[in-house]
Structure formats: C-alpha cells, structure tokens
Protein backbone atom coordinates (compact mmCIF):
# COMPACT_ATOMS: atom_id res chain seq x y z
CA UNK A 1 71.74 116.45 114.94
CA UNK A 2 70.60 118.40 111.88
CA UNK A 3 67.16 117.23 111.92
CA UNK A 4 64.24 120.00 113.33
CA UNK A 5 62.63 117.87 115.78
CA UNK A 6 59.72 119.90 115.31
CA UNK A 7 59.56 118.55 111.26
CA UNK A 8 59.63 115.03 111.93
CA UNK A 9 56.75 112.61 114.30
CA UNK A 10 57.77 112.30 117.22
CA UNK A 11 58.22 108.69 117.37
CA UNK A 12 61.08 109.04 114.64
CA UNK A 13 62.32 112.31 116.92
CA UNK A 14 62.69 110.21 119.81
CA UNK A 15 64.33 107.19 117.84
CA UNK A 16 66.76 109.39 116.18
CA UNK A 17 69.04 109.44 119.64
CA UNK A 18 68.01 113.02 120.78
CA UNK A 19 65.44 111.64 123.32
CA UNK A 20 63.70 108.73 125.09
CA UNK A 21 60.36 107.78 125.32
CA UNK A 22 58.23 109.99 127.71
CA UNK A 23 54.12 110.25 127.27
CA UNK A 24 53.64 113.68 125.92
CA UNK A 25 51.02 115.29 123.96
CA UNK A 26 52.64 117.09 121.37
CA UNK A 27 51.63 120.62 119.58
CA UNK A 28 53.68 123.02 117.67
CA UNK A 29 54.03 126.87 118.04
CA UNK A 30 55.79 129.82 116.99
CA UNK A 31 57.70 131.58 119.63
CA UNK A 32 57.01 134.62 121.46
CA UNK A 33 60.20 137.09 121.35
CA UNK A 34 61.33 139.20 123.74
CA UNK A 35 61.13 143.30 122.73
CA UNK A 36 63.69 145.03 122.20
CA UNK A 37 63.77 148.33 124.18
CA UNK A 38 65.12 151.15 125.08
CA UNK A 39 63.88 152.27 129.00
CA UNK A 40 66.28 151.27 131.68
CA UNK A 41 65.60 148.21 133.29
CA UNK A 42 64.51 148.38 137.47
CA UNK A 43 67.07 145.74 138.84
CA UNK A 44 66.56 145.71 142.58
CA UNK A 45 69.68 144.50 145.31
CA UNK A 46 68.46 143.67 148.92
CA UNK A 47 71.01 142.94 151.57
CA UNK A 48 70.39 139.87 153.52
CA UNK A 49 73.22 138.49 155.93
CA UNK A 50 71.60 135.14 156.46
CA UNK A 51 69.16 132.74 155.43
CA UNK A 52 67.43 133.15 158.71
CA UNK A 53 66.44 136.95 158.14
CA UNK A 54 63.10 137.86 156.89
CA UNK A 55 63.56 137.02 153.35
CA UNK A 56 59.76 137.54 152.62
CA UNK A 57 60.21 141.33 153.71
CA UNK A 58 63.38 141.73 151.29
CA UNK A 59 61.73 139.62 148.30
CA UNK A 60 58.16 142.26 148.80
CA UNK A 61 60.48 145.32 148.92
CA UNK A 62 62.36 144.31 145.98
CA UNK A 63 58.97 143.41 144.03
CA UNK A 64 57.87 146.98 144.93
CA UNK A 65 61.22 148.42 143.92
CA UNK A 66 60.57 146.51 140.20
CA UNK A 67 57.23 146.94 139.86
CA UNK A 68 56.15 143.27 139.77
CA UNK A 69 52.69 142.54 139.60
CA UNK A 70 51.38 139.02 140.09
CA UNK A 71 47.19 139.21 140.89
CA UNK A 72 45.64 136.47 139.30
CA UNK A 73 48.52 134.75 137.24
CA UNK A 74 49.72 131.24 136.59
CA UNK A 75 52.78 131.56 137.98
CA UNK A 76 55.87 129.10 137.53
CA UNK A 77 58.60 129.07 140.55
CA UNK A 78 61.63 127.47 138.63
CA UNK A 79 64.67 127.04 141.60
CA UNK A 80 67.98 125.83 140.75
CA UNK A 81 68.11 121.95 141.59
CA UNK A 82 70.61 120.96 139.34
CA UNK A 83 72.22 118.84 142.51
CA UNK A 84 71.81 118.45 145.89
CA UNK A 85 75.49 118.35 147.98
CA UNK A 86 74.67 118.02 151.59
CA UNK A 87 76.86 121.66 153.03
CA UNK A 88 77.71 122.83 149.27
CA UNK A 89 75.39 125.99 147.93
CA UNK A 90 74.75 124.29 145.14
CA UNK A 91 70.90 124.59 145.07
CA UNK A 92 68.29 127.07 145.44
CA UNK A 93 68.26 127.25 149.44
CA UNK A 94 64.87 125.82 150.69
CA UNK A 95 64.13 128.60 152.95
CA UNK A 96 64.17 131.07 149.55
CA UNK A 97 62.12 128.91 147.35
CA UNK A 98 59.57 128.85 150.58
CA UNK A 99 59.63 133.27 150.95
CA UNK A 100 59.24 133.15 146.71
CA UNK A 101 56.07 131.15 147.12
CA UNK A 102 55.14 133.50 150.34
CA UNK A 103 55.68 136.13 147.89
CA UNK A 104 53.56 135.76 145.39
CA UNK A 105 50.92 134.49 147.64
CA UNK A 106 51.02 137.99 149.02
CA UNK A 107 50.98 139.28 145.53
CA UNK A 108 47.79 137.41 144.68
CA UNK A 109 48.94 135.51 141.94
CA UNK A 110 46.01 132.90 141.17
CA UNK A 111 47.88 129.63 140.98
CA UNK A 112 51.36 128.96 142.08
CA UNK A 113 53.11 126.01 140.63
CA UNK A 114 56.94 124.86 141.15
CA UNK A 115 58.79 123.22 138.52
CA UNK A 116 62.36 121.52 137.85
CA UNK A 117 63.85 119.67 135.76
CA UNK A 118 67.19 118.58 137.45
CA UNK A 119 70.17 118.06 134.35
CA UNK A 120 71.79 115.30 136.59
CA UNK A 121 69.52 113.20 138.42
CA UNK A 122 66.27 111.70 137.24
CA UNK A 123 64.77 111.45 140.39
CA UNK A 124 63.58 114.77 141.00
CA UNK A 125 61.31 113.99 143.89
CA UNK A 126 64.21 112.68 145.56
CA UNK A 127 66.35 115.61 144.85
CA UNK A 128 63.35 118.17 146.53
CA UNK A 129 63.67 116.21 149.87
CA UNK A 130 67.08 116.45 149.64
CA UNK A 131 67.12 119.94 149.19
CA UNK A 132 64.52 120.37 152.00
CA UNK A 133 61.43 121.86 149.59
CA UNK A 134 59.02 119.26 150.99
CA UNK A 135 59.32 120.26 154.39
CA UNK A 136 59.21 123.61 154.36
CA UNK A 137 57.51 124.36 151.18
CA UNK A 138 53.92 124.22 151.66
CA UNK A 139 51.41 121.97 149.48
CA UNK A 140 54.89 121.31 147.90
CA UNK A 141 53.36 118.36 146.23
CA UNK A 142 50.44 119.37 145.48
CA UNK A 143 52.12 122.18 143.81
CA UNK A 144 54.95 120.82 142.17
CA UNK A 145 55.81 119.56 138.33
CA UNK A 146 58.29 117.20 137.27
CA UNK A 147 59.37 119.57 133.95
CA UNK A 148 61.55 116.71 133.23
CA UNK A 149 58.75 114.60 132.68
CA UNK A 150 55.79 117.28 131.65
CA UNK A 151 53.82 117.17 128.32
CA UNK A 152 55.71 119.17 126.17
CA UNK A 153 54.60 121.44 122.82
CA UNK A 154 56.97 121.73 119.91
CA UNK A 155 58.36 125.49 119.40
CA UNK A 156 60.05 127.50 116.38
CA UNK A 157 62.58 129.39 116.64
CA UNK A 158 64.82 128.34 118.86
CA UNK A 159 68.70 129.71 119.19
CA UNK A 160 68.73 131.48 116.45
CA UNK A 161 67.60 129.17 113.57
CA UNK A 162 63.70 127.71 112.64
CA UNK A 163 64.65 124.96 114.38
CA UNK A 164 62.31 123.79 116.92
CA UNK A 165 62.59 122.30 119.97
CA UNK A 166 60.09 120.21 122.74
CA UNK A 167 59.20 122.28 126.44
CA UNK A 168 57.06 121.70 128.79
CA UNK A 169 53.34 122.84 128.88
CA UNK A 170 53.31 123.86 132.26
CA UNK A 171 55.91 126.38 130.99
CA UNK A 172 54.90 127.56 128.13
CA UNK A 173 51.39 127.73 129.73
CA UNK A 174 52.36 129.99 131.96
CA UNK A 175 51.55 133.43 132.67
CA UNK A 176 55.10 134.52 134.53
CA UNK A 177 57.94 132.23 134.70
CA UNK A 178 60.20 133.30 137.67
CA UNK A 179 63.80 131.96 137.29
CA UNK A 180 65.26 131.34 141.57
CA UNK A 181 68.88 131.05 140.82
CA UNK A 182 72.00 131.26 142.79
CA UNK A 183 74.84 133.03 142.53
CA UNK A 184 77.46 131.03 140.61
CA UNK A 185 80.37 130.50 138.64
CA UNK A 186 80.38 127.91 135.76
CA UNK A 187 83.20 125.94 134.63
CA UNK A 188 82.03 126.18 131.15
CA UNK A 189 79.85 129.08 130.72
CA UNK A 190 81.91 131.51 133.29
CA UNK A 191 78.72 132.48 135.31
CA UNK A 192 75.48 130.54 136.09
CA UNK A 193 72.31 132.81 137.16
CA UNK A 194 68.49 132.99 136.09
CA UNK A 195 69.10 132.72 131.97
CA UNK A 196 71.67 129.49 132.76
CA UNK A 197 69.01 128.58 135.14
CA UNK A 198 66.13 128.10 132.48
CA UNK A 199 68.23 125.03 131.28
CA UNK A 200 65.81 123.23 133.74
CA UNK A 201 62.76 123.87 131.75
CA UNK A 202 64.17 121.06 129.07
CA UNK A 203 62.79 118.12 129.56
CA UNK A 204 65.31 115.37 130.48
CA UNK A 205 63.37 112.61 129.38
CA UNK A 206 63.43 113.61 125.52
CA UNK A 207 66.91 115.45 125.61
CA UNK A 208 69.02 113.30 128.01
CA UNK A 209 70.96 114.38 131.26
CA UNK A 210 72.80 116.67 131.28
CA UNK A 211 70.40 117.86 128.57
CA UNK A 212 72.55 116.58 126.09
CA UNK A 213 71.13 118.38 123.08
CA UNK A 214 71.69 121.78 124.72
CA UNK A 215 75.48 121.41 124.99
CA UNK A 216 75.69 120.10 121.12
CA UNK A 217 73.82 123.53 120.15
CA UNK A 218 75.74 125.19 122.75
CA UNK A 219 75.49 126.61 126.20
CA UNK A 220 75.26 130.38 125.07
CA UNK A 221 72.59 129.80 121.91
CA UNK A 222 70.75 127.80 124.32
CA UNK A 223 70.34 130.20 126.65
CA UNK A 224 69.70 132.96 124.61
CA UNK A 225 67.64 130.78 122.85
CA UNK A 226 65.49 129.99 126.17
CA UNK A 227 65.36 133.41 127.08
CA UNK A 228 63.72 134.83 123.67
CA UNK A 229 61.05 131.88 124.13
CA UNK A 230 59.96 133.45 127.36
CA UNK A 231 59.24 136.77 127.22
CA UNK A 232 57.10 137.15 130.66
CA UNK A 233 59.74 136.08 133.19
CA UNK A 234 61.39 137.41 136.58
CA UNK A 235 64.36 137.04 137.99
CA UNK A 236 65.52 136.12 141.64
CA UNK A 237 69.06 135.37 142.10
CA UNK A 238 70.12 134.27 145.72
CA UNK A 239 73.92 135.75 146.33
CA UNK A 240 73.02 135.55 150.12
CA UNK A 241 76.00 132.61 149.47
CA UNK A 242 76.95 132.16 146.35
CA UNK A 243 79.82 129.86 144.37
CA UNK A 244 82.81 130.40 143.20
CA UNK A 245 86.31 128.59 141.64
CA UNK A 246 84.68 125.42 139.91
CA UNK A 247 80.99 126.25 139.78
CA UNK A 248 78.16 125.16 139.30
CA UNK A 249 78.87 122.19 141.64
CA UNK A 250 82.32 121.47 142.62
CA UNK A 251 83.55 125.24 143.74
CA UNK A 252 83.41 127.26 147.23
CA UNK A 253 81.37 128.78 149.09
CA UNK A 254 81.30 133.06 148.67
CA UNK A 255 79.15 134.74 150.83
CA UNK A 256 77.88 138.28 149.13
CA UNK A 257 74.98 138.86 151.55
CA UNK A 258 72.61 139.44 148.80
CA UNK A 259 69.44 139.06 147.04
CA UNK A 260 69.35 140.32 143.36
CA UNK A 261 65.72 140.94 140.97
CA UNK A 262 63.93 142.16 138.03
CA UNK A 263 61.85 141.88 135.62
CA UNK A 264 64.81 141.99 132.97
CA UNK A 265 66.47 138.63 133.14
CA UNK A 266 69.14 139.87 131.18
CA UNK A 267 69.89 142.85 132.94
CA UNK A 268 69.48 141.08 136.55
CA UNK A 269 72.42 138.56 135.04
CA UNK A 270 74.12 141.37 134.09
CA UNK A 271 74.57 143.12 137.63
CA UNK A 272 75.13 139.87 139.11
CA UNK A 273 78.49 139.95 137.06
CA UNK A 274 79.47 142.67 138.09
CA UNK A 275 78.75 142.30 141.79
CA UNK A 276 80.93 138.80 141.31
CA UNK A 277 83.47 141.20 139.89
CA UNK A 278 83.25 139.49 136.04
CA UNK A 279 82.46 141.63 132.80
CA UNK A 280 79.17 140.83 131.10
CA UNK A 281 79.92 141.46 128.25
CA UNK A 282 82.45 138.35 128.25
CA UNK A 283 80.08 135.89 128.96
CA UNK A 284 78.84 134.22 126.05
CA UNK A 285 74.77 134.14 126.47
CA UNK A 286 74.76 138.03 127.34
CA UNK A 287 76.39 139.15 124.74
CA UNK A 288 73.94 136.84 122.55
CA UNK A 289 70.79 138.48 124.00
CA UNK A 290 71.92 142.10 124.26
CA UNK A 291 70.94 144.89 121.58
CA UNK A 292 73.68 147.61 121.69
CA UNK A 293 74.29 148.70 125.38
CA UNK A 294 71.57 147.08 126.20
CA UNK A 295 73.10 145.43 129.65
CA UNK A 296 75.57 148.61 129.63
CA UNK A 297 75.56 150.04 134.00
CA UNK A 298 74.07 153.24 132.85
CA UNK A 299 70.87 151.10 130.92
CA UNK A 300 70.02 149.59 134.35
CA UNK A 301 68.37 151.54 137.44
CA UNK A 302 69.83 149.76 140.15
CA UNK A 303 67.29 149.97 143.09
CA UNK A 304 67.96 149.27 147.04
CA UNK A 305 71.68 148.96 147.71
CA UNK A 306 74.01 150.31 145.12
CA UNK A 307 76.48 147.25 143.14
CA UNK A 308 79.60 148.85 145.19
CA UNK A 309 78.14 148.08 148.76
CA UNK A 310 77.69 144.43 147.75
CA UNK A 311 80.46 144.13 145.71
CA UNK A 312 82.11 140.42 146.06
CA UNK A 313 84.83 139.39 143.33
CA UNK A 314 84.41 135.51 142.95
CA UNK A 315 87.29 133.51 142.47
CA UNK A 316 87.15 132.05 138.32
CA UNK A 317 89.00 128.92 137.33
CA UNK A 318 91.99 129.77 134.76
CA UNK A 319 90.20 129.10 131.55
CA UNK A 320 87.53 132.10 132.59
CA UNK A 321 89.90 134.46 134.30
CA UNK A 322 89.77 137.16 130.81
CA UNK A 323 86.63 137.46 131.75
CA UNK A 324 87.58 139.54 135.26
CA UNK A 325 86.08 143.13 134.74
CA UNK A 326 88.81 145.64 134.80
C-alpha cells in the first residue's frame, strides 16, 4: 500500500485493491491543521441519569459552558453507527442524536446535515432504522448523507506523511463537524470516543469495511491523522451508558450517568479516560495528537460536574489493562 492515492487517477487508485468503484467527483487539497495552543481547553460534564431526561437542557447548558457558537453554519452531526445490537449500547442512542439536532436548531446553525459511514455494514439506511434515527429524528432523510457513499476530494497530509487520502465533501465542506460518540472501550485501540469516532467519515466504498486501509496505516495515525484534517469540530460523548470489557461491540453495559463536550476533541477524549478510570496518555491516538501537556488535568477547565462525581472505572480486557490510571 505504498502508493499516495492522491498521485495516481483514480481509476488506477481504485484498481490497485484499496477501493471499489463508487461515483465520485474527485479534487485534491492541502489539509487544514489543527493549532497548537496553549489556553486551557472548556470541557463541559452534565449529569444525566437516563435517556428519558431533558437531554436538550443538558446539551444547551454544556454549549454555554464551552462557548459553542453555531448561527448560520453548515453543520455535520456524525453519531456512532458502527453497529446496531438490539439491547447492546453500541450506537449513538437515538434519543441523543435527536436533542444534538434540537440543539443546534436552537443555536441557529443554517443547515443541519447527519452523516455516517458505518465500518461494518453497507446498508446504512438500514442500520438508521435500526438504531431508531428515522423515527425520532426529524426530516431524518431529508437530512441525512450516506458518507460511505459521498463524493469525496483527495487530501495531503494525512497521518503524518504527504500521503493523501479520499473524504467525503459533505465533510470537508463543512463548517463544524460535531463527533456524537459513546462512551467505550476498544479491543484494539483501548478506548473509543469522538477522535475513534471520525473513522466514519472514510468512505467505505473506496476503503473497504472495516475501512480496511485505516487499520494497515494504523488505528492511532489514523486518528490523529483525522483529527489534524478537521480543525473546526465538537465533541459530544454520551457516557449516560457506556461500554466496557470487549468494546466497541461485544462488551457490557456501564452506566456513568453522563454527558461529556468541547470544543477540544482531544481534550474531551482525554477526560473521558479518566472518568472510565484509564490514563490518556496510554492510549495510542492521544499521545499522537498532544503537544507537551497538552491533555495534562491541569490544561483542561472542567466545567459542570467535576471528573470525581462521575467517576466510573470501566472494566479493560487483559491486553489493555497497563493502561489503568494509577
């Protein structure tokens, strides 16, 4: 796999065993990367017992808490539909991708749009009714892309190299990409949350499911790979239940009564692992992202509760147990 997609047509790209064919129109840019800085990063915790609370009230005090603002963006909603497992939290919870969009209708953003672009399955539709998006979600339809399936640009830089790699318009067209994750462990990455979630931005249809050609660069360049390519992102991670043991779809369910945001994807990620009890720092696509301290506790203004009051350890399979904080 040594070839830059991005150097070669796109017929030969697609013949060379990285892809298959999908109608595209194809462009090539340089990626935006994100700044390095030095303020503390506003990462906001909201309890919420249940699923049936008023989840639009916690998501609009947690925007407030971090600042977002969202009048007159394109914004993309990217859940976590990796799989659907009828009683499993496995994906974003339907009544939390329904208070995002809520959200940022109150927020004024000018066009809401939903994408996904499952690893697993191919049918994606399918997967939304599964997951119960259609009917609760309104205009889900009408608002939804298949990012499995999108027309995709060609963009440099990608983990770590000048190598380039295909994504979706819709995503790279748009103004704020908000990453809905849930709270999960990962049998080969150690923890799955927004940056693990932005795997569903690459298109299936050219890299294969699971996104083949991620795993070959490897999970953690990938992801910090992702993450530099979108700079203008927020981050929702639902811990109301999470998963733990043999995440991201065959562990248990761990409730943490939680909702977890920022604008700071890295940072959110970061105070995730600690409310599962695991050490950042050991997990492979943090460390990749973070300038020194950068995800260090006293770098982050925790708003709303405080990481202690919420504090859940999540069972790890053996092979990720080092990475237990201390």
């Amino acid at each position: 796999m040594g070839a830059d997609p991005c150097m070669i047509g796109r017929r030969e790209f697609l013949r060379s065993g990285l892809g298959v064919a999908v109608a595209a129109t194809v462009a090539c840019r340089r990626s935006q990367t994100k700044p390095v800085t030095q303020a503390r990063a506003a990462v906001a915790i909201l309890r919420a017992a249940s699923y049936s609370d008023d989840l639009v009230d916690r998501l609009w005090r947690g925007a407030a808490a971090c600042g977002l603002q969202a009048r007159g963006l394109r914004v993309l909603i990217k859940p976590n539909l990796v799989e659907v497992v009828p009683g499993a939290p496995v994906h974003t919870e339907a009544a939390v991708l329904a208070a995002v969009v809520e959200l940022f209708e109150k927020l004024g953003a000018a066009e809401i749009i939903i994408g996904e672009g499952p690893g697993h399955r191919r049918d994606t539709l399918f997967l939304a009714e599964e997951a119960g998006y259609r009917e609760v979600v309104p205009r889900f339809d009408a608002r939804f892309v298949d990012l499995n399936r999108d027309d995709v640009a060609c963009v440099r830089g990608f983990a770590g190299s000048d190598s380039g790699i295909y994504l979706p318009r819709t995503a790279l067209g748009a103004d704020l990409v908000v990453s809905v994750a849930r709270m999960k462990t990962h049998h080969w990455a150690g923890a799955t949350l927004a940056m693990k979630n932005l795997f569903g931005v690459v298109p299936g249809a050219l890299y294969g499911w699971p996104k083949n050609y991620l795993h070959q660069v490897g999970i953690g360049p990938s992801v910090a790979g992702l993450y530099r390519i979108f700079p203008r992102t927020f981050a929702i991670v639902d811990g109301i239940v999470g998963m733990e043991g043999n995440g991201p779809i065959q562990g248990r369910a761990r409730p943490c009564g939680a909702l977890v945001m920022g604008r700071d994807m890295a940072a959110v990620d970061a105070t995730c692992c600690r409310i599962m009890g695991i050490d950042p720092m050991r997990i492979e696509y943090l460390r990749l992202v973070s300038a020194p301290g950068q995800i260090n506790a006293e770098r982050i203004e925790q708003r709303g509760e405080p990481i202690a009051a919420v504090r859940t350890p999540f069972a790890l399979i053996p092979e990720f147990r080092h990475v237990r904080l201390g």
